[in-house]
PDB file of N, CA and C in Angstrom:
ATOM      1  N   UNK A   1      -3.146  31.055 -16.843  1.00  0.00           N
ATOM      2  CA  UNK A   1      -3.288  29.757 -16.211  1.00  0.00           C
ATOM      3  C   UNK A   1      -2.142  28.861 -16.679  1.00  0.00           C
ATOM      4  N   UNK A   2      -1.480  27.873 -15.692  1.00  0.00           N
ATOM      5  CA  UNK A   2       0.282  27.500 -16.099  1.00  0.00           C
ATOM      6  C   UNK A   2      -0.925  26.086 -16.330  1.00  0.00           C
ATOM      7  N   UNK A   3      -0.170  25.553 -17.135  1.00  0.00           N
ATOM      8  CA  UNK A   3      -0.786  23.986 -17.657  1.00  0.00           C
ATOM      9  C   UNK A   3       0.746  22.801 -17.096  1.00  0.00           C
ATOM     10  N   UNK A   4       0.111  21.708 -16.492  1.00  0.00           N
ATOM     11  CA  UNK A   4       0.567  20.834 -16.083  1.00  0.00           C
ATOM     12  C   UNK A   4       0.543  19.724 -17.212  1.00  0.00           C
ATOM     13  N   UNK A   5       2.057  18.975 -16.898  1.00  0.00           N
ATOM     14  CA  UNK A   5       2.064  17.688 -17.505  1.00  0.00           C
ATOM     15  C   UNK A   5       1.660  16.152 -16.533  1.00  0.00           C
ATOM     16  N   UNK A   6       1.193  16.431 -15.449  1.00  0.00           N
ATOM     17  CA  UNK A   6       0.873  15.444 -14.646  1.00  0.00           C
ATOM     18  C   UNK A   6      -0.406  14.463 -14.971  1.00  0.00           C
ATOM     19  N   UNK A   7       0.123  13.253 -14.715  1.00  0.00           N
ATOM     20  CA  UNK A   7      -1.034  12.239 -15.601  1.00  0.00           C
ATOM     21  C   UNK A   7      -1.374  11.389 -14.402  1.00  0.00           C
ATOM     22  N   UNK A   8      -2.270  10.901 -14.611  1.00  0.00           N
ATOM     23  CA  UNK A   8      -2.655  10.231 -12.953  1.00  0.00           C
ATOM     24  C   UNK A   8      -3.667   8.795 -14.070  1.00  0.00           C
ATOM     25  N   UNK A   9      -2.994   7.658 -13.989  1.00  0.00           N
ATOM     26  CA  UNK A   9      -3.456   6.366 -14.533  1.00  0.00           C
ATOM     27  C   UNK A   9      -3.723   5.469 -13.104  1.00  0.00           C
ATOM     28  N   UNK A  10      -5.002   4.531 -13.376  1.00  0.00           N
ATOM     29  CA  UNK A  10      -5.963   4.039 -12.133  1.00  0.00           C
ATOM     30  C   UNK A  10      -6.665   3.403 -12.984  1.00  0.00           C
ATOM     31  N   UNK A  11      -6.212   2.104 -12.693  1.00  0.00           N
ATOM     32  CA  UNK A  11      -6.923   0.324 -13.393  1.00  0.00           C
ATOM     33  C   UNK A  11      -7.381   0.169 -12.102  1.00  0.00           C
ATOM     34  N   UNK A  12      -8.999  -0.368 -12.340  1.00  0.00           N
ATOM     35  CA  UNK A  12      -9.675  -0.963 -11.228  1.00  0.00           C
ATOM     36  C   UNK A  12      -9.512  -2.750 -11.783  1.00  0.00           C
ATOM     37  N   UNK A  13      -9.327  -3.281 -10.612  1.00  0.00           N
ATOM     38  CA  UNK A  13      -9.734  -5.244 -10.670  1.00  0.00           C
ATOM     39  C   UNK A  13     -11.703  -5.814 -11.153  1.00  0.00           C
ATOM     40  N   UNK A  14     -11.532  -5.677 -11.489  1.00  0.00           N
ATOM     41  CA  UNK A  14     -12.892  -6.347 -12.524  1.00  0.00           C
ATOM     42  C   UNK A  14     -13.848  -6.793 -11.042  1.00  0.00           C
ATOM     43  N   UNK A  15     -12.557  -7.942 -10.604  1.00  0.00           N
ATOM     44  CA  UNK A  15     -13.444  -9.121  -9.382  1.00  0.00           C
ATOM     45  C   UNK A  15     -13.423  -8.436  -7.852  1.00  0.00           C
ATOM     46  N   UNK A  16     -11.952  -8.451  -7.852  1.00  0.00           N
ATOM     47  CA  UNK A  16     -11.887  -7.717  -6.203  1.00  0.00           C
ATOM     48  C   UNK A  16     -11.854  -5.945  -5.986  1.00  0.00           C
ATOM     49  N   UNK A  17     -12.073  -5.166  -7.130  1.00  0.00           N
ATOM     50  CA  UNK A  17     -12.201  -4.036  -6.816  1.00  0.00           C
ATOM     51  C   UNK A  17     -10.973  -2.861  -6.298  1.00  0.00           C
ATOM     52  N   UNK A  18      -9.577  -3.905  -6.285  1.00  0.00           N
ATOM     53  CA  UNK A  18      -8.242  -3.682  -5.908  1.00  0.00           C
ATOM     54  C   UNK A  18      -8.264  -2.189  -7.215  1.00  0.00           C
ATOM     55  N   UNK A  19      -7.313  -1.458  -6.545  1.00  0.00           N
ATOM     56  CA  UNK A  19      -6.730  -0.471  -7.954  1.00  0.00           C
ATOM     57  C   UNK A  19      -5.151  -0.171  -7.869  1.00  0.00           C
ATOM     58  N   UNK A  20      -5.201   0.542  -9.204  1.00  0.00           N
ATOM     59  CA  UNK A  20      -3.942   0.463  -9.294  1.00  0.00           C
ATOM     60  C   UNK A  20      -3.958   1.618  -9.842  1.00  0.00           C
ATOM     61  N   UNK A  21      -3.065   2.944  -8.668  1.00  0.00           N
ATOM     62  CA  UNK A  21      -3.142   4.499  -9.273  1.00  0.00           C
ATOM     63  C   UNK A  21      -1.560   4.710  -9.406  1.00  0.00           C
ATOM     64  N   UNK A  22      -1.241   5.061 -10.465  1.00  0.00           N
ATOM     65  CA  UNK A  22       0.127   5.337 -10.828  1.00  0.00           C
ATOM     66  C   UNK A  22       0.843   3.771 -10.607  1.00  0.00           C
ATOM     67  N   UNK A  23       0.692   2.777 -10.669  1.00  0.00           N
ATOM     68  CA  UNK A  23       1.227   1.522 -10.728  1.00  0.00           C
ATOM     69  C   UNK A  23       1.148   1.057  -9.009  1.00  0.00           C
ATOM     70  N   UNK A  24       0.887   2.084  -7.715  1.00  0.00           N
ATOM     71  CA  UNK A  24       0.344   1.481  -6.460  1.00  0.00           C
ATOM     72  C   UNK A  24      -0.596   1.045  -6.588  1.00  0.00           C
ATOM     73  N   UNK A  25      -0.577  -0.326  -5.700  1.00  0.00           N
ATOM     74  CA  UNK A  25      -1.740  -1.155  -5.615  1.00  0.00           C
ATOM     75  C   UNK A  25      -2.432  -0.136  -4.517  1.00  0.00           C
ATOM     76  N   UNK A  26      -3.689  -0.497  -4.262  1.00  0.00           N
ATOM     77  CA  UNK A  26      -4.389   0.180  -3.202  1.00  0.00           C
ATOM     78  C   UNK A  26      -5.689  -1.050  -2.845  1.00  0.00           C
ATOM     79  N   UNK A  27      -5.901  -1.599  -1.967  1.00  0.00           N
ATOM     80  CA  UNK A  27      -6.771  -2.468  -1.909  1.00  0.00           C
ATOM     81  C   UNK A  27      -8.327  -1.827  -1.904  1.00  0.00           C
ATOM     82  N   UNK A  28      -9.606  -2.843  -1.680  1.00  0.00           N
ATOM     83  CA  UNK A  28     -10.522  -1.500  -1.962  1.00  0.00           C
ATOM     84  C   UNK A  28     -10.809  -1.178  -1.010  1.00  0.00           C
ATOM     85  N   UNK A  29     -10.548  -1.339   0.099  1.00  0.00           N
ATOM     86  CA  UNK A  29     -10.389  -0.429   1.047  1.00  0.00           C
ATOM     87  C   UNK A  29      -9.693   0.542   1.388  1.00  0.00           C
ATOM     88  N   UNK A  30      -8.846   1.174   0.517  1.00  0.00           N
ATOM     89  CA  UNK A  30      -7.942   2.433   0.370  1.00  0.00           C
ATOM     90  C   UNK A  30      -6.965   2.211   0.717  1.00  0.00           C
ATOM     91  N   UNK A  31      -6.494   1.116   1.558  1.00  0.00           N
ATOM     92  CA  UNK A  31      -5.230   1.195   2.021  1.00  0.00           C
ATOM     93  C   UNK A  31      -4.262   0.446   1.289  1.00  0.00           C
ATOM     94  N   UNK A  32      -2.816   1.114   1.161  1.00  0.00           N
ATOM     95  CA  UNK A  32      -1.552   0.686   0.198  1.00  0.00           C
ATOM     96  C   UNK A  32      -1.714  -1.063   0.649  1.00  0.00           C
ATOM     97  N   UNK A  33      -1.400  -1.399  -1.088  1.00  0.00           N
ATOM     98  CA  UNK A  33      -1.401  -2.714  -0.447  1.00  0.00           C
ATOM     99  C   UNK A  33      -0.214  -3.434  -0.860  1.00  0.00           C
ATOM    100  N   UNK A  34       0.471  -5.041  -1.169  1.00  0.00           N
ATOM    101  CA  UNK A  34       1.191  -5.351  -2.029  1.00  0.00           C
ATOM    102  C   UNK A  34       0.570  -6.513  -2.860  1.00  0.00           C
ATOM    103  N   UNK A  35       1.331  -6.800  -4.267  1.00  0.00           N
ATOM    104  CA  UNK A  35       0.933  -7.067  -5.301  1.00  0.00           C
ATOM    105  C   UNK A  35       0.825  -9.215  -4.844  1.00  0.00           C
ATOM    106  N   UNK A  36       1.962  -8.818  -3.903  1.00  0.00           N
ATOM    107  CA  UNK A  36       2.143 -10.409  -3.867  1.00  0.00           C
ATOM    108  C   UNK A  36       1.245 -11.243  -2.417  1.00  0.00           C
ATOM    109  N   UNK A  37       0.994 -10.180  -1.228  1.00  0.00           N
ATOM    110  CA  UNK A  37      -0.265 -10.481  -0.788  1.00  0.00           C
ATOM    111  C   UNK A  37      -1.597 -10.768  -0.996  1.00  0.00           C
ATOM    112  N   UNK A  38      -2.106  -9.789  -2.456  1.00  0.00           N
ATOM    113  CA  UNK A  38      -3.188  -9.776  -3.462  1.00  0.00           C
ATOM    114  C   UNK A  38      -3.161 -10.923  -3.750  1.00  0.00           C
ATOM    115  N   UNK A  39      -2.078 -11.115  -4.571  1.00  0.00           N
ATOM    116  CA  UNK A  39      -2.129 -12.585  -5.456  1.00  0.00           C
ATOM    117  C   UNK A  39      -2.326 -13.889  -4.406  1.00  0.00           C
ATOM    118  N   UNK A  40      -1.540 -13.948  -3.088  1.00  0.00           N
ATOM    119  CA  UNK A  40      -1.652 -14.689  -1.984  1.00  0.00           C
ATOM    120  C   UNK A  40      -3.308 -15.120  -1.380  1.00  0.00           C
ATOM    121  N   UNK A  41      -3.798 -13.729  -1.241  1.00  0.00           N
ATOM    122  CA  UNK A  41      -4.985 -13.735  -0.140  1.00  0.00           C
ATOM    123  C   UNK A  41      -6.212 -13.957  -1.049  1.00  0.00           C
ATOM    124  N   UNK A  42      -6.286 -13.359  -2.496  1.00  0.00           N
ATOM    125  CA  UNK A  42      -7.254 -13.333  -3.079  1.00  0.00           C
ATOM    126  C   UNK A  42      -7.440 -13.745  -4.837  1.00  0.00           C
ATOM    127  N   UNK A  43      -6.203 -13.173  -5.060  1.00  0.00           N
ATOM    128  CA  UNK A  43      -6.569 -13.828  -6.910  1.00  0.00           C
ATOM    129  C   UNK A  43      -6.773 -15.025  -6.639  1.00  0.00           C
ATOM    130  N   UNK A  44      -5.598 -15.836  -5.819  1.00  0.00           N
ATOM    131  CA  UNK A  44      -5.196 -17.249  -5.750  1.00  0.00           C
ATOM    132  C   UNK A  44      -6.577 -17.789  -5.405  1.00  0.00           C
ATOM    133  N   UNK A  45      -7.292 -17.023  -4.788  1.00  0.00           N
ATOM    134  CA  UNK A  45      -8.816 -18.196  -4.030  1.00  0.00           C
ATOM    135  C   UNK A  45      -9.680 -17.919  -4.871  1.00  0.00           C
ATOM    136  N   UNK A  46      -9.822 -16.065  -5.659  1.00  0.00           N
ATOM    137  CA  UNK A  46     -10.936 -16.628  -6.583  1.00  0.00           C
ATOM    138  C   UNK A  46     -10.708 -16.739  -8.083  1.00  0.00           C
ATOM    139  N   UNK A  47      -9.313 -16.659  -8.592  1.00  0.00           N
ATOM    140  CA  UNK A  47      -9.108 -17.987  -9.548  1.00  0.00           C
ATOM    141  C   UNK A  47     -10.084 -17.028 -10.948  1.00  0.00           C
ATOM    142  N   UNK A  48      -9.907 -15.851 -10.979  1.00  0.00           N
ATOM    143  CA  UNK A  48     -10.683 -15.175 -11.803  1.00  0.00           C
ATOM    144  C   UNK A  48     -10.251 -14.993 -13.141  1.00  0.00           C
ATOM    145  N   UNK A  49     -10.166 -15.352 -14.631  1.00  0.00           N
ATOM    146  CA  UNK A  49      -9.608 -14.343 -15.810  1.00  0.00           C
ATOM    147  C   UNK A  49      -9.499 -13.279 -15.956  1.00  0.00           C
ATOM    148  N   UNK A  50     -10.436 -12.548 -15.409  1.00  0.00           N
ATOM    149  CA  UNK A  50     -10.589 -10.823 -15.221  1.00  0.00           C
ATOM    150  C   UNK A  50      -9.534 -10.581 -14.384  1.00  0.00           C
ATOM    151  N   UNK A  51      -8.668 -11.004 -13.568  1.00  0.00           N
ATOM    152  CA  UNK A  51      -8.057 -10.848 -12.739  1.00  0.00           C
ATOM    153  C   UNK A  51      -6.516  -9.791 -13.249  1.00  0.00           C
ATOM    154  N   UNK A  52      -6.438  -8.129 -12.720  1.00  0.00           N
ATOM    155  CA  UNK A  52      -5.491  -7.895 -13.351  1.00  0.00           C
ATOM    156  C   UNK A  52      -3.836  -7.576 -12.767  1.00  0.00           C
ATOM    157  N   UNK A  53      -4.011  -8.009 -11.454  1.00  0.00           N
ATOM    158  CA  UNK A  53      -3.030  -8.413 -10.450  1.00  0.00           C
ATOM    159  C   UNK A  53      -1.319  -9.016 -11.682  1.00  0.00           C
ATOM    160  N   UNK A  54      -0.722  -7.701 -12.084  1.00  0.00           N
ATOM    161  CA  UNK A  54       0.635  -7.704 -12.479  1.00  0.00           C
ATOM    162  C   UNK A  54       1.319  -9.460 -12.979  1.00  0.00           C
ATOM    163  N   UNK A  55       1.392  -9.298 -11.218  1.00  0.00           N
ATOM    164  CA  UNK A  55       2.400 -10.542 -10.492  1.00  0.00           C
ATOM    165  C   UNK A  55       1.680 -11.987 -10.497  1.00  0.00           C
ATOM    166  N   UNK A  56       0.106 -11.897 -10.406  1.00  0.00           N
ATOM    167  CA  UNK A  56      -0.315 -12.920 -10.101  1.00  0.00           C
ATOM    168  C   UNK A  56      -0.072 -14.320 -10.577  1.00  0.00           C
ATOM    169  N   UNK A  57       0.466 -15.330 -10.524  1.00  0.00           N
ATOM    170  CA  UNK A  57       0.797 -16.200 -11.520  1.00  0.00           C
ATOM    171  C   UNK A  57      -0.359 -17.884 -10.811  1.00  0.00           C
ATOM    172  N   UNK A  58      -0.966 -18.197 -11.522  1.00  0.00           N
ATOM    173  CA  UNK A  58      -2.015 -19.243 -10.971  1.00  0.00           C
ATOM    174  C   UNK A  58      -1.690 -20.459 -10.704  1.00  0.00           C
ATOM    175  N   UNK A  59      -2.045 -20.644  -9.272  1.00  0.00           N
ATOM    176  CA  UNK A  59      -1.195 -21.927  -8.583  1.00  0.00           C
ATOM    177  C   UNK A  59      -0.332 -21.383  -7.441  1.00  0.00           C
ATOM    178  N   UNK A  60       0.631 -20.324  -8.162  1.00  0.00           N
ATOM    179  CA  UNK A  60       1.861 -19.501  -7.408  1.00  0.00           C
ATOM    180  C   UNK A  60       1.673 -19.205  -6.176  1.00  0.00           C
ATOM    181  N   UNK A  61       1.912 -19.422  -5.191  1.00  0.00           N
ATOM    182  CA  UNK A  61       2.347 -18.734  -3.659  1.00  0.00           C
ATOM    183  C   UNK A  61       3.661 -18.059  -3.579  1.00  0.00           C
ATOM    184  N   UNK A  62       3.282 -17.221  -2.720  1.00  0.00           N
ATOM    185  CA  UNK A  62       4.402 -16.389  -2.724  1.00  0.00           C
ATOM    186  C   UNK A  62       4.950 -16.509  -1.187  1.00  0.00           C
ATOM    187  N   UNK A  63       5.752 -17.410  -0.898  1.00  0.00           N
ATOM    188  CA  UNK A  63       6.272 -17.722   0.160  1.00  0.00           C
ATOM    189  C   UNK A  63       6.185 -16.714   1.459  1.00  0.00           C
ATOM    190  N   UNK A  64       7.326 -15.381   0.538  1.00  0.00           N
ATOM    191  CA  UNK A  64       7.677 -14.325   1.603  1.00  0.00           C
ATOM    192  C   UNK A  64       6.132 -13.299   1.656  1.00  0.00           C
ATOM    193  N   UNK A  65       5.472 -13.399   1.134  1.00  0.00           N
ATOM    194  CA  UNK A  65       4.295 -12.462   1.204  1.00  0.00           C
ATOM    195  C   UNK A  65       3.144 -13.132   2.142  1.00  0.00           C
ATOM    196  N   UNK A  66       2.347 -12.462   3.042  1.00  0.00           N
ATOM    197  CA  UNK A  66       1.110 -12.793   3.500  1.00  0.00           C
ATOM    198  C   UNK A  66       0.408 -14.059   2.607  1.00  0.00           C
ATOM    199  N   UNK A  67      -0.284 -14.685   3.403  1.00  0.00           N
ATOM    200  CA  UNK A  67      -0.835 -16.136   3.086  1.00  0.00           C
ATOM    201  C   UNK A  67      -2.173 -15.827   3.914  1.00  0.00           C
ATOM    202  N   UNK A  68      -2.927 -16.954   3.614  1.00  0.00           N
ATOM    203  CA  UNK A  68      -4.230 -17.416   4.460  1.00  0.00           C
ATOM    204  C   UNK A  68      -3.641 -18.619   5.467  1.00  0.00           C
ATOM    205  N   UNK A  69      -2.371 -19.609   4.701  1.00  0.00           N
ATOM    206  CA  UNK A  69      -1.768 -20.058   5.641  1.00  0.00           C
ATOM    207  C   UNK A  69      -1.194 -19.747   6.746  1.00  0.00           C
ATOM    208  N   UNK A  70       0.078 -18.692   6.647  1.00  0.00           N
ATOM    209  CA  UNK A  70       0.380 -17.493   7.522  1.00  0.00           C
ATOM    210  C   UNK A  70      -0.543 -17.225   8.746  1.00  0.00           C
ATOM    211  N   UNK A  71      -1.756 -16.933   7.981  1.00  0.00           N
ATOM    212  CA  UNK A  71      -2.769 -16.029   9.227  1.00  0.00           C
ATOM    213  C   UNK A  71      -3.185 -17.280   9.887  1.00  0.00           C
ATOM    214  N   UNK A  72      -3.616 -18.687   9.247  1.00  0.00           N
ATOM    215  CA  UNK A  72      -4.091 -19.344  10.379  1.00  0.00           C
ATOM    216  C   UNK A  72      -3.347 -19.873  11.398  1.00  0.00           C
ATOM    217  N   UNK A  73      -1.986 -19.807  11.101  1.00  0.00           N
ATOM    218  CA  UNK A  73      -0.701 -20.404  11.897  1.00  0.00           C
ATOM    219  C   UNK A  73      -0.882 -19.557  13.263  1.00  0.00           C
ATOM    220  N   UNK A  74      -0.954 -17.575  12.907  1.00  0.00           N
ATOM    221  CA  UNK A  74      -0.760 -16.705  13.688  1.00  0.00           C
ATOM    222  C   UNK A  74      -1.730 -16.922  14.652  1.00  0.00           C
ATOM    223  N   UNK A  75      -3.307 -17.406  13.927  1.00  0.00           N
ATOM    224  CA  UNK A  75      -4.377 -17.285  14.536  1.00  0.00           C
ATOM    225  C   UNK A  75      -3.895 -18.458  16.180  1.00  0.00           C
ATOM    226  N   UNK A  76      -3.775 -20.062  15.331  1.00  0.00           N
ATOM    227  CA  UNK A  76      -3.585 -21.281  16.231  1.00  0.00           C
ATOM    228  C   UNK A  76      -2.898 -20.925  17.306  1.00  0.00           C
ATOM    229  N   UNK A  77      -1.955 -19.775  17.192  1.00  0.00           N
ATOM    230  CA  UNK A  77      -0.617 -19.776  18.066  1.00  0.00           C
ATOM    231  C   UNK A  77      -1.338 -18.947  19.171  1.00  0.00           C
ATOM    232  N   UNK A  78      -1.719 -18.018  18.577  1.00  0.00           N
ATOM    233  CA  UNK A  78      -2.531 -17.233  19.325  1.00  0.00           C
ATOM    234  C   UNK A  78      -3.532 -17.943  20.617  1.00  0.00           C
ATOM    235  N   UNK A  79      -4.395 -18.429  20.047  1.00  0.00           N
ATOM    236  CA  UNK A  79      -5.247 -19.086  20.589  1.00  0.00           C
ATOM    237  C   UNK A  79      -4.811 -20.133  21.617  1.00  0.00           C
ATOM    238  N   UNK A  80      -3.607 -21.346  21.481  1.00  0.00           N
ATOM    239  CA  UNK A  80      -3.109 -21.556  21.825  1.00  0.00           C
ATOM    240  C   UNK A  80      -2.234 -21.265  23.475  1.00  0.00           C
ATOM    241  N   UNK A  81      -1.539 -19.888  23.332  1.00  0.00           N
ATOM    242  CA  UNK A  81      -1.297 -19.120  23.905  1.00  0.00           C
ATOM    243  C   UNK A  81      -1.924 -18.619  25.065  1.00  0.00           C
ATOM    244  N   UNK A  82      -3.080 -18.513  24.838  1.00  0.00           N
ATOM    245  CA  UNK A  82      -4.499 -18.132  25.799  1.00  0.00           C
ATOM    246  C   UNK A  82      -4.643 -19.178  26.403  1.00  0.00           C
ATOM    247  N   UNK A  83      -5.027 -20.516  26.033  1.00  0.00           N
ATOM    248  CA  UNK A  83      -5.759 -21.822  26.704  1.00  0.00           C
ATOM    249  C   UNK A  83      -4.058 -22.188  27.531  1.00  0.00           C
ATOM    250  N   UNK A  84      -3.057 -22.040  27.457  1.00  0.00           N
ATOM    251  CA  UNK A  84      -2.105 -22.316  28.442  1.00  0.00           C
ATOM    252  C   UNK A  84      -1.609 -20.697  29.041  1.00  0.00           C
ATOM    253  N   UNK A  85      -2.439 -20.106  29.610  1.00  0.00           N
ATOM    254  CA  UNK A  85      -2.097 -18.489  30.025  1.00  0.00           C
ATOM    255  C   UNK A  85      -2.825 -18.899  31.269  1.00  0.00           C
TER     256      UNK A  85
END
């Protein structure tokens, strides 16, 4: 039997359940996520100590990353869009 040196490290988030396998975020819904959307969409709102989000810095927005601002802009425009269609 050949023995492997392969190590597989996976921090779960205390609050949001986010992980982190080999240093990828993965949201808990399985899908790849990024560190600065996390911090955007969710550390930032629930403001947790447990919180183990790398990047997260409290207060911090991350301009170029996904927002809740972002989405409601997309949402208005959207909507918008429709009522003059």
């Amino acid at each position: 039997m050949e023995s492997s040196d392969i190590a597989i490290t996976i921090k779960e988030c205390p609050k949001c359940k986010a992980k982190w396998t080999n240093g990828q975020l993965y949201w808990s819904t399985g899908k790849v996520g990024d560190e600065k959307d996390l911090s955007n969409l969710v550390c930032g709102i629930a403001d947790d100590p447990t919180c183990i989000n790398p990047i997260h810095k409290v207060g911090h927005i991350y301009a170029e990353a996904d927002s809740w601002g972002k989405r409601s802009k997309f949402i208005d425009k959207n909507i918008e869009g429709q009522n003059n269609a």
